[in-house]
N, C-alpha and C. Protein backbone atom coordinates (compact mmCIF):
# COMPACT_ATOMS: atom_id res chain seq x y z
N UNK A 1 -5.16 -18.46 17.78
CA UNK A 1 -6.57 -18.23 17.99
C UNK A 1 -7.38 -19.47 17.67
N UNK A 2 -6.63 -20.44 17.95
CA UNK A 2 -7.81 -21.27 17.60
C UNK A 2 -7.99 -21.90 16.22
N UNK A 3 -8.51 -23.06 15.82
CA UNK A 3 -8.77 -23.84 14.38
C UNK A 3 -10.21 -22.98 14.33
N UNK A 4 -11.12 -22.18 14.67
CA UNK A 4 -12.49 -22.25 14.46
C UNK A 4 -12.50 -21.23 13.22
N UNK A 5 -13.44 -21.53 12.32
CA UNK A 5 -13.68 -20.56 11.14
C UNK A 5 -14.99 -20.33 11.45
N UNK A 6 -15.14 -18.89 11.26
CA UNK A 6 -16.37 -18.29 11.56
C UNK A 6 -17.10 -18.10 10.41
N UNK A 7 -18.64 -18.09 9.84
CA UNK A 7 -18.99 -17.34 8.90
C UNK A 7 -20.47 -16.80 9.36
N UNK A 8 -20.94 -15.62 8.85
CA UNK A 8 -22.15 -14.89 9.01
C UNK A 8 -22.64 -15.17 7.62
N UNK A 9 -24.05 -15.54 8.46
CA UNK A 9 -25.34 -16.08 7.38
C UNK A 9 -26.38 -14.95 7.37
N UNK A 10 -26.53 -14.26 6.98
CA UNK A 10 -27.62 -13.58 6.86
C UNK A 10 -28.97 -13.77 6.19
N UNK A 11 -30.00 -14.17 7.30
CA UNK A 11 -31.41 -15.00 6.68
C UNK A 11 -32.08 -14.26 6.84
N UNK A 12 -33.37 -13.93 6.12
CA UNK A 12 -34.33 -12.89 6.19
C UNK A 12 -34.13 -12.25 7.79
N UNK A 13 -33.20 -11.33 7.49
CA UNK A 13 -32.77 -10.27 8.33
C UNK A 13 -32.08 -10.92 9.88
N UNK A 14 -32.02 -11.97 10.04
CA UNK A 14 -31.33 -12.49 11.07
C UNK A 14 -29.83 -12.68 10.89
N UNK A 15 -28.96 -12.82 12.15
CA UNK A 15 -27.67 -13.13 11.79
C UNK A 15 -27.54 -14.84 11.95
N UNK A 16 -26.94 -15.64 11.60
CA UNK A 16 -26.66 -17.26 11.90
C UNK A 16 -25.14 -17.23 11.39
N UNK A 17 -25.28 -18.15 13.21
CA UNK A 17 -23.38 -18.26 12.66
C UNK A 17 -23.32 -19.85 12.43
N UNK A 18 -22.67 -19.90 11.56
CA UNK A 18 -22.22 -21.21 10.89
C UNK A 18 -20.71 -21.62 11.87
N UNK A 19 -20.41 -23.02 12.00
CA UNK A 19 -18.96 -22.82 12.41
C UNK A 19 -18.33 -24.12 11.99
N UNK A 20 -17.69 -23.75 11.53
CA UNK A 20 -16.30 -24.71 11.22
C UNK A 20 -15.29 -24.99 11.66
N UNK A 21 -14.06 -26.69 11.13
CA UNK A 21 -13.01 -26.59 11.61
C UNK A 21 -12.00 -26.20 10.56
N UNK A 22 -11.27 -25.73 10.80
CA UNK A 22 -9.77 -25.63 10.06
C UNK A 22 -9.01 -26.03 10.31
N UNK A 23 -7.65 -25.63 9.33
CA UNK A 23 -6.46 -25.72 10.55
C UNK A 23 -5.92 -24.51 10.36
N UNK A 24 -4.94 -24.53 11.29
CA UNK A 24 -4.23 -22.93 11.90
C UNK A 24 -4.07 -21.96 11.29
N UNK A 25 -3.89 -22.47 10.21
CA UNK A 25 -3.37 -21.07 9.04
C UNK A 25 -4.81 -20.53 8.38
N UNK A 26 -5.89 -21.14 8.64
CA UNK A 26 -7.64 -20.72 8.26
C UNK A 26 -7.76 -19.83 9.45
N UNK A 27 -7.08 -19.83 10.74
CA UNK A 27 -7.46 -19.20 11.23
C UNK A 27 -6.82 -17.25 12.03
N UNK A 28 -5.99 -17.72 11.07
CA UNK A 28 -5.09 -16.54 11.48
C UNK A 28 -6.20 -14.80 11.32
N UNK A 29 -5.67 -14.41 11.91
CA UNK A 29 -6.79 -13.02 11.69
C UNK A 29 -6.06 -12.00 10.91
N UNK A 30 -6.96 -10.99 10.41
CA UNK A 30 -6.39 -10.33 9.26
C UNK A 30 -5.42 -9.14 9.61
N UNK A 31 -4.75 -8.67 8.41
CA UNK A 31 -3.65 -7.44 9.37
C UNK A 31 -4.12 -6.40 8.44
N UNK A 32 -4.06 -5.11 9.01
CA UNK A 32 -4.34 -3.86 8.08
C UNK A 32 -3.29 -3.51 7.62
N UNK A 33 -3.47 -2.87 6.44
CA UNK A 33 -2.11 -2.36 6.15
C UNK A 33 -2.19 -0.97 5.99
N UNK A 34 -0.55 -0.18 6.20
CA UNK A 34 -1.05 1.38 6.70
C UNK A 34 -0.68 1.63 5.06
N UNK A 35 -1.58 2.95 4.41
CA UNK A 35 -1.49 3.43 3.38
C UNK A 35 -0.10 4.61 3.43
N UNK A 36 0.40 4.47 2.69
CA UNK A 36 1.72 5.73 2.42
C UNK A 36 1.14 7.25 2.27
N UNK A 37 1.42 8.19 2.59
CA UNK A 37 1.20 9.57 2.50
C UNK A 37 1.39 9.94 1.17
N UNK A 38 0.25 10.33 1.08
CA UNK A 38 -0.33 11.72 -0.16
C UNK A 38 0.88 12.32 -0.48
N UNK A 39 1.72 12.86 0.78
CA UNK A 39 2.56 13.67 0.26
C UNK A 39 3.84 13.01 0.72
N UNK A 40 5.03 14.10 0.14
CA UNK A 40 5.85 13.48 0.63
C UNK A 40 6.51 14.32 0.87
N UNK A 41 7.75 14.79 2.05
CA UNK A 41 8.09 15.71 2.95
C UNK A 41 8.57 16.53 2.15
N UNK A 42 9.06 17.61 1.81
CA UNK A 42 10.19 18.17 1.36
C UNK A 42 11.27 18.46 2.30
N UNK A 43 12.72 18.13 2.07
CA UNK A 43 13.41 18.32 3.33
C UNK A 43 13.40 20.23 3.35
N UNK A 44 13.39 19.91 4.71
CA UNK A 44 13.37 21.59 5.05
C UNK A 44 14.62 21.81 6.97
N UNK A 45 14.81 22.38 7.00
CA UNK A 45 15.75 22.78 8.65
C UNK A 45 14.98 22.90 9.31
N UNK A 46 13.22 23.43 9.09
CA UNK A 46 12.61 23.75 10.23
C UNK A 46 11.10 22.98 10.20
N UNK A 47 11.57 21.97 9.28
CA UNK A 47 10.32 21.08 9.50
C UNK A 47 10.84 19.64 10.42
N UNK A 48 10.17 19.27 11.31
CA UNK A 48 10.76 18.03 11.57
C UNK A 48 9.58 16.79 11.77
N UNK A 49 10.47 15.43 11.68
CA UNK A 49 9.71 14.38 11.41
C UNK A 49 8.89 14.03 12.79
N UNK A 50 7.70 13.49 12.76
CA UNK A 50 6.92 13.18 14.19
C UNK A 50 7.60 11.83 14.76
N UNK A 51 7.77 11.49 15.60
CA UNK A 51 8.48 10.62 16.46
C UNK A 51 7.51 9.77 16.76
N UNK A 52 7.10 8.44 17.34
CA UNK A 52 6.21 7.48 17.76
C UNK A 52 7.02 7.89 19.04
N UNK A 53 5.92 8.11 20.19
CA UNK A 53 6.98 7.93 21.30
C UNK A 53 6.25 6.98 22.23
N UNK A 54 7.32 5.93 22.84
CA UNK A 54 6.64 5.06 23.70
C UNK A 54 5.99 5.26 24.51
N UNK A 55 4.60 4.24 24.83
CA UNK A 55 3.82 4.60 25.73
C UNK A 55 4.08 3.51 27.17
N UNK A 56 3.73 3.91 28.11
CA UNK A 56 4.08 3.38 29.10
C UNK A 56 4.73 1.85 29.51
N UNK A 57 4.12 1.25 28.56
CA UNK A 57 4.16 -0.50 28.08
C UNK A 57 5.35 -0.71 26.89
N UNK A 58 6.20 0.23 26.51
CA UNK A 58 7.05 0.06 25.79
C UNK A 58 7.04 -0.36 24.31
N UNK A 59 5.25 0.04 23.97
CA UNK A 59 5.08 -0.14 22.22
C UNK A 59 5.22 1.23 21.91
N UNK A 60 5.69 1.34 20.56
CA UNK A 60 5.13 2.80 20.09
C UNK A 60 3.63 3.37 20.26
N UNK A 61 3.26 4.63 20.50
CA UNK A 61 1.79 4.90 20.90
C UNK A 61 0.85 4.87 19.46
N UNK A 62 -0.53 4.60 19.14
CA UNK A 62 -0.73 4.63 18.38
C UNK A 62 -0.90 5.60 17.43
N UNK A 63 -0.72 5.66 15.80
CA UNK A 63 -1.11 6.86 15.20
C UNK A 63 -1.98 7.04 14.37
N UNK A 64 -2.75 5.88 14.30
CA UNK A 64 -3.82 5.52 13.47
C UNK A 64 -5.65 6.34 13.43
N UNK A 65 -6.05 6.07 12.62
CA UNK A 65 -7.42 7.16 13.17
C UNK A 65 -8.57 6.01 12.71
N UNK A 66 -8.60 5.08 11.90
CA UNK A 66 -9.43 4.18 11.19
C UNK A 66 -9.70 3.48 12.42
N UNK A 67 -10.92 2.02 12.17
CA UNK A 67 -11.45 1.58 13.10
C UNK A 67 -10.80 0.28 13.33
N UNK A 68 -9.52 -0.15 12.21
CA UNK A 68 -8.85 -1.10 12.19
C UNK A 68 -7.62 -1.07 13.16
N UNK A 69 -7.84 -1.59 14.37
CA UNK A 69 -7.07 -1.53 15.43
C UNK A 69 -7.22 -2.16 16.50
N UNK A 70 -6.40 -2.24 17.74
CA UNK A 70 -6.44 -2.70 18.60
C UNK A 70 -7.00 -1.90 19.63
N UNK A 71 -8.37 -2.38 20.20
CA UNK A 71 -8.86 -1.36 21.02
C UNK A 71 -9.07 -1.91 22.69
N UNK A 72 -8.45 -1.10 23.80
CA UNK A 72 -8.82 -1.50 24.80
C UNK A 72 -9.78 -0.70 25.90
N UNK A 73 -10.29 -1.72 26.48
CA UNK A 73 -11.52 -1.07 27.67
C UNK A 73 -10.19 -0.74 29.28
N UNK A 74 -11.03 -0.39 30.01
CA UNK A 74 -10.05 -0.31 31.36
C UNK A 74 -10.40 -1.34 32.44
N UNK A 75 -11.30 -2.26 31.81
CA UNK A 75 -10.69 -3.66 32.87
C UNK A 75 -9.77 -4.30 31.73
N UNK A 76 -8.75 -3.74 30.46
CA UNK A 76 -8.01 -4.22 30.05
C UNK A 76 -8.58 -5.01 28.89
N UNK A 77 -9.73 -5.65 29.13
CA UNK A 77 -10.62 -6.10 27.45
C UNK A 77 -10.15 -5.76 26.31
N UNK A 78 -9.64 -6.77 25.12
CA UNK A 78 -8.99 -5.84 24.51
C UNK A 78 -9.92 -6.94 23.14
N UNK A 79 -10.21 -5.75 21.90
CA UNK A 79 -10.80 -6.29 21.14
C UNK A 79 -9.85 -5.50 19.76
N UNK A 80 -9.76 -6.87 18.83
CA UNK A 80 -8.75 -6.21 17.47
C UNK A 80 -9.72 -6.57 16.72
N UNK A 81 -10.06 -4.96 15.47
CA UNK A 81 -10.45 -5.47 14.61
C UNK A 81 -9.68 -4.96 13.46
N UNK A 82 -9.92 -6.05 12.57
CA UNK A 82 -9.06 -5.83 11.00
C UNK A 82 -9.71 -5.29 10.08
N UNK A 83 -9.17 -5.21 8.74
CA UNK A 83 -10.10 -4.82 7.60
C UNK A 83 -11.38 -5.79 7.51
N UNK A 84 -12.28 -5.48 6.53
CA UNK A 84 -14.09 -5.25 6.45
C UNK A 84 -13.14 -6.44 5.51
N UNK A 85 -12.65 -6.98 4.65
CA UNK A 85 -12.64 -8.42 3.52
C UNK A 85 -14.30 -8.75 3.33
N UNK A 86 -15.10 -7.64 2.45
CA UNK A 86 -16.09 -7.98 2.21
C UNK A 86 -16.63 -9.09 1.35
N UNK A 87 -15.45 -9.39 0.46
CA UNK A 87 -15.53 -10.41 -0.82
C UNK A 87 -15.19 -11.52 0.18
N UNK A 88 -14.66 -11.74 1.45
CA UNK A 88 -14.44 -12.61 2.47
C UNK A 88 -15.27 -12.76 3.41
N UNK A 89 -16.71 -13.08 2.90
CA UNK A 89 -17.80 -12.88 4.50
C UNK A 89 -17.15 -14.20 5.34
N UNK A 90 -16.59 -15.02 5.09
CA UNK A 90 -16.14 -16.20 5.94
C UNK A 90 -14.65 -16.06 7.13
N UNK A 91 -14.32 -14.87 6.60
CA UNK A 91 -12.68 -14.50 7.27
C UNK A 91 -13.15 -13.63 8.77
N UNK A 92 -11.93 -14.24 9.52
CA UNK A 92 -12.82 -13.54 11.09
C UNK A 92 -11.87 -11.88 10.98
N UNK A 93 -12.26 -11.31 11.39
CA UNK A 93 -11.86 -9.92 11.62
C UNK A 93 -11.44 -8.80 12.47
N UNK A 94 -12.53 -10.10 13.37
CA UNK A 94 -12.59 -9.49 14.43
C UNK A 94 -12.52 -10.78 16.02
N UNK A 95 -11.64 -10.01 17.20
CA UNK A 95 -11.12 -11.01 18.47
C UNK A 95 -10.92 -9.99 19.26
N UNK A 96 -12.02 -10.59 20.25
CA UNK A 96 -11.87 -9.90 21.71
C UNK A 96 -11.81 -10.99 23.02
N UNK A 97 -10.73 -10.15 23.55
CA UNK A 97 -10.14 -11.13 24.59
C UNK A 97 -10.40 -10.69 25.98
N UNK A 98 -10.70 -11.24 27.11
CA UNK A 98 -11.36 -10.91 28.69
C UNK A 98 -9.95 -11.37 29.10
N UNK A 99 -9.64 -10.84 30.46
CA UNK A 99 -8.39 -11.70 31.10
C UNK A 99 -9.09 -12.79 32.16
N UNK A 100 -10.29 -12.87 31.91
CA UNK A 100 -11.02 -14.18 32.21
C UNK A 100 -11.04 -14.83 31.82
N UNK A 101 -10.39 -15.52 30.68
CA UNK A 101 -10.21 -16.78 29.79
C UNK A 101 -11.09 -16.53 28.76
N UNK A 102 -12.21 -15.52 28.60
CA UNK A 102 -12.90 -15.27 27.68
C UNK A 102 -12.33 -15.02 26.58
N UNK A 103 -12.13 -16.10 25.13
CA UNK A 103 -11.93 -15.35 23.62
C UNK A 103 -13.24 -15.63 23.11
N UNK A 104 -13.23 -14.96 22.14
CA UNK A 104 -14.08 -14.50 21.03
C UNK A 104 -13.93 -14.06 19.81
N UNK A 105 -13.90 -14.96 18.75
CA UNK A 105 -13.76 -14.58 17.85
C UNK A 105 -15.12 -14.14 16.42
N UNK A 106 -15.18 -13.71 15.53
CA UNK A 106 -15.97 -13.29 14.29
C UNK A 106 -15.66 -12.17 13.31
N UNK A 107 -17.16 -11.12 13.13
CA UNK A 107 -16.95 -10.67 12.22
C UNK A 107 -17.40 -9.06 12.34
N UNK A 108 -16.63 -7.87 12.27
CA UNK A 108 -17.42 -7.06 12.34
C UNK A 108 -17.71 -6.39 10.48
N UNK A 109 -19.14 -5.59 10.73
CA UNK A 109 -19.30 -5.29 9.28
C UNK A 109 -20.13 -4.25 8.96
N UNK A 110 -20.87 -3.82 8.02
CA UNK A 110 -21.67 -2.88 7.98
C UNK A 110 -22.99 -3.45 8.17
N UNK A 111 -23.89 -3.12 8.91
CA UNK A 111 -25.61 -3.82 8.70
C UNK A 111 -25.84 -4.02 7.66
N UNK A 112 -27.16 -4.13 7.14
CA UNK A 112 -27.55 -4.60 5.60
C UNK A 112 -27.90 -3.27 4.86
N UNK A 113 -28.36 -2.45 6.12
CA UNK A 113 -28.70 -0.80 5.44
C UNK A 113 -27.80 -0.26 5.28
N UNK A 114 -26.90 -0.32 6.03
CA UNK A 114 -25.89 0.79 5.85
C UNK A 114 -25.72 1.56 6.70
N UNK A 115 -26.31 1.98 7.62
CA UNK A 115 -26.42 2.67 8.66
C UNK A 115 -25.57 3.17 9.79
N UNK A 116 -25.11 1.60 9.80
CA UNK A 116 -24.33 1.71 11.10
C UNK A 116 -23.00 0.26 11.13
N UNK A 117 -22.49 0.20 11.88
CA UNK A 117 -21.30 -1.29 11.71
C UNK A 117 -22.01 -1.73 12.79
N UNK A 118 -21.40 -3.40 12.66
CA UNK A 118 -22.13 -4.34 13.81
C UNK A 118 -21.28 -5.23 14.21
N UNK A 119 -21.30 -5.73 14.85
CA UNK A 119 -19.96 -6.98 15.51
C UNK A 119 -20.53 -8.26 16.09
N UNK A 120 -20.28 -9.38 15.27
CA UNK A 120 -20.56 -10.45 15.93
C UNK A 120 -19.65 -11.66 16.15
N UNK A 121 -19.43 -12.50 17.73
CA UNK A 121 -18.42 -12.93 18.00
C UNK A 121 -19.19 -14.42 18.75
N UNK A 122 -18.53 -15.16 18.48
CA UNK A 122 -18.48 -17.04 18.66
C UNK A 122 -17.17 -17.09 20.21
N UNK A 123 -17.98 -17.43 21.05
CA UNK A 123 -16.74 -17.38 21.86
C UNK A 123 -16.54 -18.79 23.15
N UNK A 124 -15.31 -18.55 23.34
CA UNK A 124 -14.60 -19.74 24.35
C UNK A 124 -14.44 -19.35 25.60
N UNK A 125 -14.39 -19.91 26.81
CA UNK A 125 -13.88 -19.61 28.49
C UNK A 125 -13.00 -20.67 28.18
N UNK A 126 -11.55 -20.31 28.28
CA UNK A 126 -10.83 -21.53 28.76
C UNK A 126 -10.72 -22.44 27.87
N UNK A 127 -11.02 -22.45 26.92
CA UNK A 127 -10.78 -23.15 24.91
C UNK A 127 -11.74 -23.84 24.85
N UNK A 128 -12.93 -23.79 25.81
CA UNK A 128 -14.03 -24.56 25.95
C UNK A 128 -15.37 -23.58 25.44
N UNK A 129 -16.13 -23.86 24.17
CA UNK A 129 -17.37 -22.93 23.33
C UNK A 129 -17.97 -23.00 24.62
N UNK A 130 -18.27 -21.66 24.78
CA UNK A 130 -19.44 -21.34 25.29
C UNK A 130 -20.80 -20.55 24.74
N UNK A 131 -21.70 -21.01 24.12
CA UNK A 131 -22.48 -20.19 23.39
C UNK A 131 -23.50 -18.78 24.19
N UNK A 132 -23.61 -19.18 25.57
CA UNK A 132 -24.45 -18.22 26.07
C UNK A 132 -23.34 -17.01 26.11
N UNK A 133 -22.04 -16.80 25.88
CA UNK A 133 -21.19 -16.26 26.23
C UNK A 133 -21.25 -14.93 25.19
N UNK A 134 -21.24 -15.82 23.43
CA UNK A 134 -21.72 -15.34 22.36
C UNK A 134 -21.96 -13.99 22.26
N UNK A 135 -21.66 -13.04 21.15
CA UNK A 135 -21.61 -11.41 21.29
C UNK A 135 -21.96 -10.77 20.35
N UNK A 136 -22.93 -9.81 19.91
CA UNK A 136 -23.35 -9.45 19.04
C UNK A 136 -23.30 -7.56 19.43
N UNK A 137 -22.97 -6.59 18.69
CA UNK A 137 -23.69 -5.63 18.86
C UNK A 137 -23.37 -4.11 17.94
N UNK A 138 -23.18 -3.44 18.15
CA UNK A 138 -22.94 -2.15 17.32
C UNK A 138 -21.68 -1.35 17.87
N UNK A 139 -20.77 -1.00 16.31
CA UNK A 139 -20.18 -0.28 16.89
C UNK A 139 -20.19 1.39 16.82
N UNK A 140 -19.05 2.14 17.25
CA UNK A 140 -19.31 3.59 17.00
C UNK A 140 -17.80 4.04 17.59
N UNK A 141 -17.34 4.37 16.21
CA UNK A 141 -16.23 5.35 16.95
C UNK A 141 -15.93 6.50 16.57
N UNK A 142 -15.09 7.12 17.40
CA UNK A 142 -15.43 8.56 17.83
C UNK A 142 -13.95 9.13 17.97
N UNK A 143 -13.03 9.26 17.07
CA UNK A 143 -11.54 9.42 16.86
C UNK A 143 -10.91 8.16 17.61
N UNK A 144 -10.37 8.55 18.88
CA UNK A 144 -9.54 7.12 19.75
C UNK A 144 -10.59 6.50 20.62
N UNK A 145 -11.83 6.86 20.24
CA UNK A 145 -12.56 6.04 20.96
C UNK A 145 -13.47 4.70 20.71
N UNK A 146 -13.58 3.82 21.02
CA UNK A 146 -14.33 2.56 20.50
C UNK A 146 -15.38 2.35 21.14
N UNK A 147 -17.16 2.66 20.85
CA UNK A 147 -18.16 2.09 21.79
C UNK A 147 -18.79 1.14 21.23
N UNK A 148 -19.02 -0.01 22.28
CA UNK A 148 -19.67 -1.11 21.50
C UNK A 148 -21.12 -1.22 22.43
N UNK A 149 -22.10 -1.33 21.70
CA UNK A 149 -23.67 -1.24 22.63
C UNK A 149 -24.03 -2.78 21.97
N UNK A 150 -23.61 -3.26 23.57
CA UNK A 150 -24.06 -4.94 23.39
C UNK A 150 -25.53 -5.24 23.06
N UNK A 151 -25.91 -5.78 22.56
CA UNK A 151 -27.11 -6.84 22.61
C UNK A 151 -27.19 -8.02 23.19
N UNK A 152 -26.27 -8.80 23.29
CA UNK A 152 -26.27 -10.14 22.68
C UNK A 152 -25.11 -10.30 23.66
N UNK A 153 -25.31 -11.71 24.64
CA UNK A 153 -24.26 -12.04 25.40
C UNK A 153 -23.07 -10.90 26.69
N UNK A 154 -23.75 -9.82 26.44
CA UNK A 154 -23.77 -9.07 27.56
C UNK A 154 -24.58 -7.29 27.12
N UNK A 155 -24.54 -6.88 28.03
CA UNK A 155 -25.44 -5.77 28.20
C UNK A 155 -24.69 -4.52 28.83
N UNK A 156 -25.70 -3.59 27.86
CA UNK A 156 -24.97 -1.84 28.29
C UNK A 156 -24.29 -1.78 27.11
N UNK A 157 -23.24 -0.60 28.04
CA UNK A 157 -22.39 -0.29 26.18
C UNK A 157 -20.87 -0.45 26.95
N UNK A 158 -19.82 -0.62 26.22
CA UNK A 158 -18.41 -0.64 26.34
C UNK A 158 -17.58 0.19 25.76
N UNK A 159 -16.89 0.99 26.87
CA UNK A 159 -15.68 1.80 25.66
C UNK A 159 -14.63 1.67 25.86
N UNK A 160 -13.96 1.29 24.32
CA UNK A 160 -12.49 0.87 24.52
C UNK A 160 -11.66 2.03 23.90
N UNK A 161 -10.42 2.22 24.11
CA UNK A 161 -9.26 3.58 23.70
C UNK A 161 -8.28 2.43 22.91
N UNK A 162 -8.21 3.32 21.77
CA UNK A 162 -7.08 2.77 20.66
C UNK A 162 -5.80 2.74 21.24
N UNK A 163 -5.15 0.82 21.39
CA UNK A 163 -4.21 0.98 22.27
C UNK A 163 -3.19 0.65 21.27
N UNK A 164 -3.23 -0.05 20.34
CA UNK A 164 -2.35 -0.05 19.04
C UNK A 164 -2.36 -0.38 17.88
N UNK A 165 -2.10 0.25 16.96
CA UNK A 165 -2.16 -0.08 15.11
C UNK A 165 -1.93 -1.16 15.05
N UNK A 166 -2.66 -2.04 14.52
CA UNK A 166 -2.83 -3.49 13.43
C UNK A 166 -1.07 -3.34 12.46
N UNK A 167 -0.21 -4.33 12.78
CA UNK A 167 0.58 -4.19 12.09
C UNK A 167 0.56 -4.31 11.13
N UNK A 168 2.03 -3.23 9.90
CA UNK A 168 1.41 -3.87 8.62
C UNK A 168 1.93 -4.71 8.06
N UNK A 169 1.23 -5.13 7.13
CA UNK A 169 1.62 -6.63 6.28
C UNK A 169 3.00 -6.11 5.62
């Protein structure tokens, strides 16, 4: 993904993105990790274990319900986001990719109220910054569903379907 390190500035209520260089390993993006079950099975003859069963593309399907995931639209858009690393406002979290050469990388997070999550992304055509390209907006999800209501660098709203769990660390 790139040497670029992202960070969100928050100035009397505006967002400012700062940007930096790194190197590769600054820029790696974050992985979720899945929490272990509350419980734990008791063996039984007539209980049985749930299966991941492959989905058409030959990954396991997802089983995740959190917002930390890989989410895709149906022109294929696919945007991953990781854990919130709030003590990390500088760590990107978040990368959404166009099969137009469009990446984008940043940060998604909670607003300042609380209200609602927000997503903002620094992005490339072709490994070349393009700033008008740039992405800002809100998210909302809704079990396997991901809507993002752009502001910023495109317009309307987008919905993407949880296409696979963030591996874990």
């Amino acid at each position: 993904m790139g040497a670029t390190l992202v960070a969100l500035v928050l100035i009397g209520g505006g967002v400012w993105f700062a940007l930096g260089t790194g190197d590769d390993d600054d820029a790696k993006g974050p992985v979720a990790k899945v929490s272990p079950s509350a419980t734990s099975p008791s063996p039984s003859a007539t209980e049985e274990t749930p299966e991941e069963s492959p989905s058409p593309t030959g990954m396991p399907a997802p089983t995740g319900t959190g917002l930390q995931a890989v989410w895709r639209a149906s022109d294929s858009t696919m945007l991953g986001l990781g854990d919130a690393y709030t003590d990390e406002p500088a760590r990107i979290n978040a990368v959404l990719s166009a099969g137009d050469g469009l990446e984008c990388e940043g940060r998604w997070q909670e607003d300042e109220s609380g209200d609602f999550l927000e997503v903002a992304l620094l992005c490339k055509k072709d490994g070349v910054r393009v700033e008008s390209e740039d992405r800002v907006g809100n998210l909302e999800q809704s079990g396997n569903t991901l809507t993002v209501e752009w502001a910023k660098g495109d317009t309307g709203t987008e919905t993407f379907e949880r296409f696979r769990d963030m591996d874990p660390a």
